[in-house]
N, C-alpha and C. Protein backbone atom coordinates (compact mmCIF):
# COMPACT_ATOMS: atom_id res chain seq x y z
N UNK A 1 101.77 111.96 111.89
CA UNK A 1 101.45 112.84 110.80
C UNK A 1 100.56 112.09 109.83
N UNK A 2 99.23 112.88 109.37
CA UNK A 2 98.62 112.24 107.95
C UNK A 2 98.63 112.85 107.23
N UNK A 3 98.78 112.46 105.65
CA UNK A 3 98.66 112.83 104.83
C UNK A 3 97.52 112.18 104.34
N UNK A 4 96.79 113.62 103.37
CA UNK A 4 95.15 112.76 102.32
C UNK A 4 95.91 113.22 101.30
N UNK A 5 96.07 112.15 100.50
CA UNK A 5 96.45 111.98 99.18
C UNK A 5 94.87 111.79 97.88
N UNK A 6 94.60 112.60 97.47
CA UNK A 6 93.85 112.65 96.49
C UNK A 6 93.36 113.18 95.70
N UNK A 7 91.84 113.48 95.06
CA UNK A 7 91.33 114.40 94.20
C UNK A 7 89.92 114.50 94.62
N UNK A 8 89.79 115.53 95.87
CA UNK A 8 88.27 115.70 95.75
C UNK A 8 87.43 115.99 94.47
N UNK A 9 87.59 116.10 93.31
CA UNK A 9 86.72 116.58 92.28
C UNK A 9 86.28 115.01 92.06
N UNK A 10 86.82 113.88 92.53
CA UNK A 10 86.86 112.34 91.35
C UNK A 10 86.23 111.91 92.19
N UNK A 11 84.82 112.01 93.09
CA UNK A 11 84.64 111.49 93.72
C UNK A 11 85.04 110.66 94.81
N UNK A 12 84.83 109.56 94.62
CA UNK A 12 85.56 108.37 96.20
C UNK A 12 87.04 108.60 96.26
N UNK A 13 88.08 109.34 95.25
CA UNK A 13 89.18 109.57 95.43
C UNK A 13 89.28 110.85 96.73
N UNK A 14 88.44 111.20 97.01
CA UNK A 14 88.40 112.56 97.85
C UNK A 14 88.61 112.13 99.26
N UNK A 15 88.25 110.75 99.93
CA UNK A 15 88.01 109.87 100.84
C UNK A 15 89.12 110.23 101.99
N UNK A 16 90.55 110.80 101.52
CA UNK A 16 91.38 111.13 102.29
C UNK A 16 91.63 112.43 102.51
N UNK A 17 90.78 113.34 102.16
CA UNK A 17 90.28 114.87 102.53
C UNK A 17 89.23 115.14 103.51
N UNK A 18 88.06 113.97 103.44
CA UNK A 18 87.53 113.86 103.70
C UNK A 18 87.40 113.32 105.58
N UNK A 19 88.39 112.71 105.44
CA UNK A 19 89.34 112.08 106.48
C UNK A 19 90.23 113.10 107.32
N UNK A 20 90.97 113.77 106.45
CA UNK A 20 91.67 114.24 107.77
C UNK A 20 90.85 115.87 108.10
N UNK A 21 89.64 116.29 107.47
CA UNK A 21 88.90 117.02 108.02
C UNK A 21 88.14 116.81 108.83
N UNK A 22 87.72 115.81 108.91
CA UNK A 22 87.41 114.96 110.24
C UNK A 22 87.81 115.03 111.36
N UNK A 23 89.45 114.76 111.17
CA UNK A 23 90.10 114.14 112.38
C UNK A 23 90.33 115.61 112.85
N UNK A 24 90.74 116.34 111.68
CA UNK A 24 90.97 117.66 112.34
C UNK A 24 90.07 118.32 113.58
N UNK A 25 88.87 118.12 112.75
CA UNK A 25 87.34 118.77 113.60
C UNK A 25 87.28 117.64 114.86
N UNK A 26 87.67 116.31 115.15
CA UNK A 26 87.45 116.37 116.39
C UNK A 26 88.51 116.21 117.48
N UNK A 27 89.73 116.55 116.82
CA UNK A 27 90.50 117.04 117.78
C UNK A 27 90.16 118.31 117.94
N UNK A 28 90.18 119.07 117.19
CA UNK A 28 89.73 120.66 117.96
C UNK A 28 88.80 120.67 118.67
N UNK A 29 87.61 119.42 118.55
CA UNK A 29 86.51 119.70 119.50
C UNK A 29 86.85 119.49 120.61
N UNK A 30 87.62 118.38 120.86
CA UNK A 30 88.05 117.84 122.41
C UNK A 30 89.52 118.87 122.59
N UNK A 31 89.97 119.60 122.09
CA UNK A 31 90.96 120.63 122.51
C UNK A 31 90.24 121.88 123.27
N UNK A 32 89.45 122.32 122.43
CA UNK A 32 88.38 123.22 122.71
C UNK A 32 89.55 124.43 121.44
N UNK A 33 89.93 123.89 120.46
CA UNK A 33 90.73 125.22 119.50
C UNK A 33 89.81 125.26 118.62
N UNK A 34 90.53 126.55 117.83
CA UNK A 34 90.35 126.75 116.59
C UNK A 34 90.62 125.59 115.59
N UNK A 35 89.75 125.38 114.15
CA UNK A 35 90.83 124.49 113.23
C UNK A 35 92.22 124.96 112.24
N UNK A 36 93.00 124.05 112.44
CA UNK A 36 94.24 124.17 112.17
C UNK A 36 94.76 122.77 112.09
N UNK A 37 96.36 122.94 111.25
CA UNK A 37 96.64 121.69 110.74
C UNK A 37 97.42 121.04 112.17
N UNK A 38 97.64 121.85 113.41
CA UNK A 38 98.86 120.88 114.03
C UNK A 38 97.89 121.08 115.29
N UNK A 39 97.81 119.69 116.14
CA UNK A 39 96.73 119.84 116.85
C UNK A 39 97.35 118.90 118.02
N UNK A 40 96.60 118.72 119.66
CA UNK A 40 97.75 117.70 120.26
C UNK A 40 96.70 116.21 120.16
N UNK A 41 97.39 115.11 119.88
CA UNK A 41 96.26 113.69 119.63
C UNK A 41 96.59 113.22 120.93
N UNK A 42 95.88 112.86 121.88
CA UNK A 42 96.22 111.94 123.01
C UNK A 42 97.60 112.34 123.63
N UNK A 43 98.05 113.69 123.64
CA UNK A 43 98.79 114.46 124.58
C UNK A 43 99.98 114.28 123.65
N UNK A 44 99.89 114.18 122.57
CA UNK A 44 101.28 114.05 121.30
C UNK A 44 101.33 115.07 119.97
N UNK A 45 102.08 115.46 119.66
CA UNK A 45 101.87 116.66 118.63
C UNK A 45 101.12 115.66 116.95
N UNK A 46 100.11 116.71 116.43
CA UNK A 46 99.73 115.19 115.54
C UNK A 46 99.38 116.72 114.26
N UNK A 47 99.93 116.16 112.51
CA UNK A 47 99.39 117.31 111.82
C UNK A 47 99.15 116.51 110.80
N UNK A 48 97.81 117.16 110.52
CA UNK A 48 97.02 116.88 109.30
C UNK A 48 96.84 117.15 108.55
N UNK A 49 97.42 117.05 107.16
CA UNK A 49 97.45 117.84 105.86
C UNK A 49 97.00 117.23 104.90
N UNK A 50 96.08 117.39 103.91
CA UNK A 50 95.34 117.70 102.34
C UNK A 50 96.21 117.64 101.51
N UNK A 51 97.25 116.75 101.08
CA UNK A 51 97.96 117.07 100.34
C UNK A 51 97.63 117.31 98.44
N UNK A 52 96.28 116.80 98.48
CA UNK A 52 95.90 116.79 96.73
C UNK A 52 96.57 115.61 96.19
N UNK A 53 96.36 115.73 94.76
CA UNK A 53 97.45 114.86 94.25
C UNK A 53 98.75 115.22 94.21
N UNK A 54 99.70 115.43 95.13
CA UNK A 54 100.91 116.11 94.99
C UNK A 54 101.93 116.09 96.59
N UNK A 55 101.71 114.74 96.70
CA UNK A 55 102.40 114.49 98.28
C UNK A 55 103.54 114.97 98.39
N UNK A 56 104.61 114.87 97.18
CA UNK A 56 105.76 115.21 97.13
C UNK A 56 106.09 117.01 97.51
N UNK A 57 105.52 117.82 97.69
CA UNK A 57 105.44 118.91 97.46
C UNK A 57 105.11 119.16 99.43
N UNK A 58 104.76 118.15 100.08
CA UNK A 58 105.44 118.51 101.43
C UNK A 58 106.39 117.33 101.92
N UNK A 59 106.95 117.48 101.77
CA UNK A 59 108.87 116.37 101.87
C UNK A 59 108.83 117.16 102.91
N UNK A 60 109.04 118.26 102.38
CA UNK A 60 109.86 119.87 103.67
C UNK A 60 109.36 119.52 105.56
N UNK A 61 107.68 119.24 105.26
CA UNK A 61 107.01 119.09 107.01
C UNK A 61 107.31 117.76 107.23
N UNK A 62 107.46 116.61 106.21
CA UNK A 62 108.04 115.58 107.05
C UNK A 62 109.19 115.34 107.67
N UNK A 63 110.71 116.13 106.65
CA UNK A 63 111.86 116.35 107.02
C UNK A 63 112.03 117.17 108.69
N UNK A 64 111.19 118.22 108.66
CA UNK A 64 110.80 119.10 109.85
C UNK A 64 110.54 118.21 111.37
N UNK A 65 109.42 117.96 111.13
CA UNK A 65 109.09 117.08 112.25
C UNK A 65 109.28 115.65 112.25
N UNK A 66 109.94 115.19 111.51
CA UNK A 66 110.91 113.44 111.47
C UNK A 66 109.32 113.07 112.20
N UNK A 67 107.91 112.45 111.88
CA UNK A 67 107.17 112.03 112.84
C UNK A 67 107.16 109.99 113.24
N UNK A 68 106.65 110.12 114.17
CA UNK A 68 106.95 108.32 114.74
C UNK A 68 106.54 107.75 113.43
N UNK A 69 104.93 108.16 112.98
CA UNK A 69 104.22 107.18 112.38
C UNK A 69 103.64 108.52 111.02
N UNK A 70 103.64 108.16 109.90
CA UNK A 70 103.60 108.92 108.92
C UNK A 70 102.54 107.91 108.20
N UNK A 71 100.71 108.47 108.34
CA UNK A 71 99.53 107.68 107.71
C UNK A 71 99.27 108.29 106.54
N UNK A 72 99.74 107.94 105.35
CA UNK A 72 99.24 108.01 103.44
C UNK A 72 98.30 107.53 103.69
N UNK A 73 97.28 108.85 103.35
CA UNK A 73 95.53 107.75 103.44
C UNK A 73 95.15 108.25 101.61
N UNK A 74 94.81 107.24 100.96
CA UNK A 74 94.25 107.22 100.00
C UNK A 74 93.12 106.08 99.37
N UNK A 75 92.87 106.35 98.28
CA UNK A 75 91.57 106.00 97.76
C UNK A 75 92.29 104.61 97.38
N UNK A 76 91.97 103.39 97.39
CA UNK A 76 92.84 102.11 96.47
C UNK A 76 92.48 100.98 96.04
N UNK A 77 92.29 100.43 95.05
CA UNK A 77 91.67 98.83 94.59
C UNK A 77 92.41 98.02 94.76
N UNK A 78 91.25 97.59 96.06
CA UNK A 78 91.77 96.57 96.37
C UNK A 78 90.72 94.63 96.01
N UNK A 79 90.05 95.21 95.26
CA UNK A 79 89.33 94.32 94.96
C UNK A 79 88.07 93.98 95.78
N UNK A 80 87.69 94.75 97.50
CA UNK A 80 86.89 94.62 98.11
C UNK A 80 85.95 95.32 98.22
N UNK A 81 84.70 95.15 99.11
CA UNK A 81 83.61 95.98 99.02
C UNK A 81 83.89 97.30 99.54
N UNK A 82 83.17 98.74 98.53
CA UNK A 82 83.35 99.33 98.54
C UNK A 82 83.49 100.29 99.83
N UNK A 83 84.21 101.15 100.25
CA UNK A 83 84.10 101.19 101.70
C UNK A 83 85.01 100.75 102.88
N UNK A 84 85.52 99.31 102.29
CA UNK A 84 86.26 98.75 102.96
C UNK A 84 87.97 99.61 102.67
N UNK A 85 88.63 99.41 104.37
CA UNK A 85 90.02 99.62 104.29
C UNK A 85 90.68 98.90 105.39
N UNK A 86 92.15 99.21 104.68
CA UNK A 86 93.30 98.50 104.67
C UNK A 86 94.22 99.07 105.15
N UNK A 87 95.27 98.65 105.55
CA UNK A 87 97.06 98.96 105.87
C UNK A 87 97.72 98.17 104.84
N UNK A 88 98.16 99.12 103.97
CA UNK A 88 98.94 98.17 102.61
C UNK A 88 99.96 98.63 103.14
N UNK A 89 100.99 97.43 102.81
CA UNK A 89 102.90 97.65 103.40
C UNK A 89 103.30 98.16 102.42
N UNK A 90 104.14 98.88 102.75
CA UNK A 90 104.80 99.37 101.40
C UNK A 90 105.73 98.98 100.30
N UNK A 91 106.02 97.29 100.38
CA UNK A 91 106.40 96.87 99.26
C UNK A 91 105.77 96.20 98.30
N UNK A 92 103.68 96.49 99.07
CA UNK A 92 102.87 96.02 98.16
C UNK A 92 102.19 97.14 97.23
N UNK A 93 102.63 98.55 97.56
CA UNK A 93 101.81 99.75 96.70
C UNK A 93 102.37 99.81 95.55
N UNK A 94 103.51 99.35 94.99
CA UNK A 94 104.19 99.18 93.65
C UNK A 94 103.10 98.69 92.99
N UNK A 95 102.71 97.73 92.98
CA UNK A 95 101.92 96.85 92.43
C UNK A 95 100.25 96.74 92.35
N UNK A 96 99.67 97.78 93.57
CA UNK A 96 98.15 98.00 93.09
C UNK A 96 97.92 99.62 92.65
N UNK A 97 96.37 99.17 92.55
CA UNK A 97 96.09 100.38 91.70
C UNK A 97 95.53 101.18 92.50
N UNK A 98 96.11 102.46 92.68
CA UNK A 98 95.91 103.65 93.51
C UNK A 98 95.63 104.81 92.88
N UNK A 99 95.17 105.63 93.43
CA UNK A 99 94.46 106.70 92.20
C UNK A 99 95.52 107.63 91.93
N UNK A 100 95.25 108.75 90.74
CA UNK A 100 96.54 109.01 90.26
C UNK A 100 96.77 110.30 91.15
N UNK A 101 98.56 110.30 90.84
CA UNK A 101 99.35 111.15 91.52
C UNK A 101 100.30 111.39 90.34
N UNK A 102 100.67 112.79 90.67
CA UNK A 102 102.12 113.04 89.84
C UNK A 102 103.12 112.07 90.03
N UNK A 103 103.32 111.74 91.45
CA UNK A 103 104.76 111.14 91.26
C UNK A 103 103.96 109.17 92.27
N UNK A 104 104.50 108.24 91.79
CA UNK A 104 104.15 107.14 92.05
C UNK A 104 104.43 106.86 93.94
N UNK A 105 103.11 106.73 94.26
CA UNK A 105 103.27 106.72 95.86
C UNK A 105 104.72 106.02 96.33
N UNK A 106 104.62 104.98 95.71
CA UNK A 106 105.79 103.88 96.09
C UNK A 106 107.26 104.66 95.73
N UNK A 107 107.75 105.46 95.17
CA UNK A 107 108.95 106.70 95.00
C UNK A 107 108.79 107.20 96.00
N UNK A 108 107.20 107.77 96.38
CA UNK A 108 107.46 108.92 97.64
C UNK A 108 107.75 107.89 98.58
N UNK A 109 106.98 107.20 99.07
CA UNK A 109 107.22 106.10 100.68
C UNK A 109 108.67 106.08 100.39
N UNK A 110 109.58 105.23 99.26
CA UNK A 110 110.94 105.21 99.54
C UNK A 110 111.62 106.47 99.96
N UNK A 111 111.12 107.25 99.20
CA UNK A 111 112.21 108.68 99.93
C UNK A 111 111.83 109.07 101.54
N UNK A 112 110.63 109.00 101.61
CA UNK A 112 110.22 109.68 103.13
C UNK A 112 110.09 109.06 103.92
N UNK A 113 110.74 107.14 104.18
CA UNK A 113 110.63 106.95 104.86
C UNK A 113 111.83 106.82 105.89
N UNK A 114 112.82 107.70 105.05
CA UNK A 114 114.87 107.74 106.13
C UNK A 114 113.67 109.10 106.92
N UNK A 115 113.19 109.43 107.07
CA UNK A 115 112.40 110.59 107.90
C UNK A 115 111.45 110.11 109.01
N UNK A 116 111.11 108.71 109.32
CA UNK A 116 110.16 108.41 109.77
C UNK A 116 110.63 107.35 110.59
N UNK A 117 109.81 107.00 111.43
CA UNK A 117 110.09 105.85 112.02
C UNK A 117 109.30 104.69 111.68
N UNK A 118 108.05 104.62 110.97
CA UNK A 118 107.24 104.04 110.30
C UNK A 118 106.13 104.65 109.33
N UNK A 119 106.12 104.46 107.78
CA UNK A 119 104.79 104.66 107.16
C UNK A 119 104.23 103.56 107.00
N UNK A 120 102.78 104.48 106.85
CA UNK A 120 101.66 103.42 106.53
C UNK A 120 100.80 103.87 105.71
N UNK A 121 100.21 102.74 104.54
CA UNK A 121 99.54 103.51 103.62
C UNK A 121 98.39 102.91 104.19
N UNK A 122 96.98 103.95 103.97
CA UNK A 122 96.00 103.74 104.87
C UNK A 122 94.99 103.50 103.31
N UNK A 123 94.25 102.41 102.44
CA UNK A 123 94.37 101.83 101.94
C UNK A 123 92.29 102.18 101.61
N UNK A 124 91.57 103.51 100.68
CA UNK A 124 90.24 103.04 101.10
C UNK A 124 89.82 102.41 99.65
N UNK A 125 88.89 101.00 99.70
CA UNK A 125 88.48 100.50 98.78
C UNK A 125 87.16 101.56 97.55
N UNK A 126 87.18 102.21 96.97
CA UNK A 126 86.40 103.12 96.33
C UNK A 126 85.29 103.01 95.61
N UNK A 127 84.05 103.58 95.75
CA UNK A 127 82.70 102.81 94.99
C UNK A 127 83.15 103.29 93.28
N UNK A 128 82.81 104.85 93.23
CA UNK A 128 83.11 105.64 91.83
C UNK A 128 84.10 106.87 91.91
N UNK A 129 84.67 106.68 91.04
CA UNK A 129 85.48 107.69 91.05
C UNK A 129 85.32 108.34 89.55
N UNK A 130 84.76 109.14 89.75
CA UNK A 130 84.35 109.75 88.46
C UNK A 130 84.58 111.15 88.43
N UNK A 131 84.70 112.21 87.78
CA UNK A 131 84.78 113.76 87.68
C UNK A 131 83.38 114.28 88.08
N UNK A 132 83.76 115.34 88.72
CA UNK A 132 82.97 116.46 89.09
C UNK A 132 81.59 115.64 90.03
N UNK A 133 81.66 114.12 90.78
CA UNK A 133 80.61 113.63 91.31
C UNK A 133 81.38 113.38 93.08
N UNK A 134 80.53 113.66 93.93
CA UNK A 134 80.94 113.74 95.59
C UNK A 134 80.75 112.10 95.97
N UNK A 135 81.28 112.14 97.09
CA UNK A 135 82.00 111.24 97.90
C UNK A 135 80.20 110.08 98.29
N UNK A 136 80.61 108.67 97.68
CA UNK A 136 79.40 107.68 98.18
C UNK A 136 79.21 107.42 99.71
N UNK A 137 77.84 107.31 100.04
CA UNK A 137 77.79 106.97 100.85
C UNK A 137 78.67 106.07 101.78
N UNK A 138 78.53 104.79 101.34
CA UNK A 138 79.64 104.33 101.72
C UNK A 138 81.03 104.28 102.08
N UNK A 139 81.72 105.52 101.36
CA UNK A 139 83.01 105.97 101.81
C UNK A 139 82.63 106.99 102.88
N UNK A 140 81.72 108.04 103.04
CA UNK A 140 81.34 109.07 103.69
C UNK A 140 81.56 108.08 105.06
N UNK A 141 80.83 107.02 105.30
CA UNK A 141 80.43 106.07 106.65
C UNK A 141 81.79 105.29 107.13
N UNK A 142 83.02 105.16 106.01
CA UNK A 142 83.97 104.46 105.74
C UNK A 142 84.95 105.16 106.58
N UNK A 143 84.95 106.64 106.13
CA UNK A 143 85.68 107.92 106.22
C UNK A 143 85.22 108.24 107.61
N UNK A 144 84.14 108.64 107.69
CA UNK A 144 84.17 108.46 109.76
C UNK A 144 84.72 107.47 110.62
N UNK A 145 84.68 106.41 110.47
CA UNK A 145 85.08 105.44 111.33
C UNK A 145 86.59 105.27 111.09
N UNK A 146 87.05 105.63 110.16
CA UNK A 146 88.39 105.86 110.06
C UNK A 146 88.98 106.80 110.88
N UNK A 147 88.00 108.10 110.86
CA UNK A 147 88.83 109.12 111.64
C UNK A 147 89.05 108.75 113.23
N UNK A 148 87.57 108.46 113.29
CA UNK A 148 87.31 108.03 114.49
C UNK A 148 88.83 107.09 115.26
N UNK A 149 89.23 106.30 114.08
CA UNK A 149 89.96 105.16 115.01
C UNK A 149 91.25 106.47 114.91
N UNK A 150 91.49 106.94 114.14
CA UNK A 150 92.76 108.02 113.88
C UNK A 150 93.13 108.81 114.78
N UNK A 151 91.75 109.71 115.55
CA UNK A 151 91.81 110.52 116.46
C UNK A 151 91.77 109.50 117.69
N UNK A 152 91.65 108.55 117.79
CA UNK A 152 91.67 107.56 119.13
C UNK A 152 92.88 107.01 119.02
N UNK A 153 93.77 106.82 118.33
CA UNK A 153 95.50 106.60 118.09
C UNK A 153 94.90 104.97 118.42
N UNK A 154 94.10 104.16 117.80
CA UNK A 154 94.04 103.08 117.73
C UNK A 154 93.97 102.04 116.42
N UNK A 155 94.48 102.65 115.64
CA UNK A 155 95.27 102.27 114.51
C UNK A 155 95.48 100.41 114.04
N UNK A 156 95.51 99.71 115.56
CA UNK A 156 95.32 98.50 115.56
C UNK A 156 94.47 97.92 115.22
N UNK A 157 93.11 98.36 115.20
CA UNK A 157 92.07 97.68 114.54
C UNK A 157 92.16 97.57 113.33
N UNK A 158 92.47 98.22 112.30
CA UNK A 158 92.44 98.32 111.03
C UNK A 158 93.16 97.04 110.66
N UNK A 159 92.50 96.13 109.56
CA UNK A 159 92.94 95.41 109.09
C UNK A 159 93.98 95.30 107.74
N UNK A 160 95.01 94.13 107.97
CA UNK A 160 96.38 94.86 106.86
C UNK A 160 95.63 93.99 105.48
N UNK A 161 96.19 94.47 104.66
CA UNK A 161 95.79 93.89 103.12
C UNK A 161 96.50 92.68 102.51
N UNK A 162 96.36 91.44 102.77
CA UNK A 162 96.61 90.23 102.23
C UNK A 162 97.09 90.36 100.73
C-alpha cells in the first residue's frame, strides 16, 4: 500500500501525488485497466492513495487490508540535493522536518504500524515549497524514477537516510 502524503498547492510538497499517479498510470498500462486506486503490482494486490495532508483519515483501508509493506511517501529535509530520496526509519521522523500535516507523521506510523507488517517512510528531498507554485523539475525527474522503482517492487535500491 502507498500513501502520498502532501500538499499539491506548495509546490515540491506535491512530490507524493505526483508519485502515486504515476505508479497508478503504469500499472494500468501494463494491466491493460482503467485508472483506479487498487491495481495488481507484480501479481500482488497493491493500492494507491492521495492522501493530502490528512493520512489519518484513511486508518479504515489500512485496518482493511493489514498490507505487507505500507510506503508514506512525502516531501522531507533532509539536508540533500534537491531531488534526492530516502527510506527514513521510523524512529528518525520524530525528529526531521517534514512538511506539514494535521496530525505528526511519527503518531500516525506508531498507530498504523500493529496493521502492517512493515512501514516505510519514502523520504523526497524538496527544491521550493511555496503556495500556489508546481512541482521543480527536479522532483518531477525524482518522482519518476521513484515510481518507476515502486511499480517494479524494487524498493531495494533506494537508499536509507543516515
Amino acid at each position: 500500500m502507498i500513501l502520498a502524503v502532501g500538499n499539491t498547492m506548495n509546490g515540491d510538497d506535491g512530490i507524493s501525488s505526483y508519485i502515486v499517479e504515476k505508479v497508478n498510470k503504469s500499472v494500468n498500462k501494463a494491466d491493460g485497466e482503467a485508472n483506479n486506486s487498487t491495481n495488481s503490482l507484480k501479481g500482488r494486490e497493491k493500492i494507491a492513495i492521495d492522501c493530502g495532508t490528512i493520512p489519518e483519515n484513511y486508518t479504515s483501508v489500512i485496518r482493511k487490508y493489514k498490507p505487507d509493506i505500507l510506503i508514506l511517501v512525502d516531501a522531507a529535509e533532509m539536508g540533500l540535493t534537491p531531488g534526492s530520496y530516502r527510506i527514513i526509519a521510523p524512529e528518525r521522523i520524530g525528529v526531521m522536518t517534514i512538511s506539514t500535516h494535521s496530525m505528526p507523521l511519527s503518531l500516525f506510523v506508531s498507530y498504523v504500524k500493529q496493521f502492517c507488517k512493515k512501514v516505510l517512510l519514502l523520504g523526497v528531498q524538496p527544491k521550493k515549497m511555496e503556495f500556489d507554485t508546481e512541482l521543480t523539475a527536479e522532483l518531477r525527474k525524482a518522482g519518476d524514477e521513484i515510481a518507476l522503482i515502486i511499480a517494479n517492487g524494487t524498493l531495494s535500491e533506494i537508499k536509507h537516510f543516515k
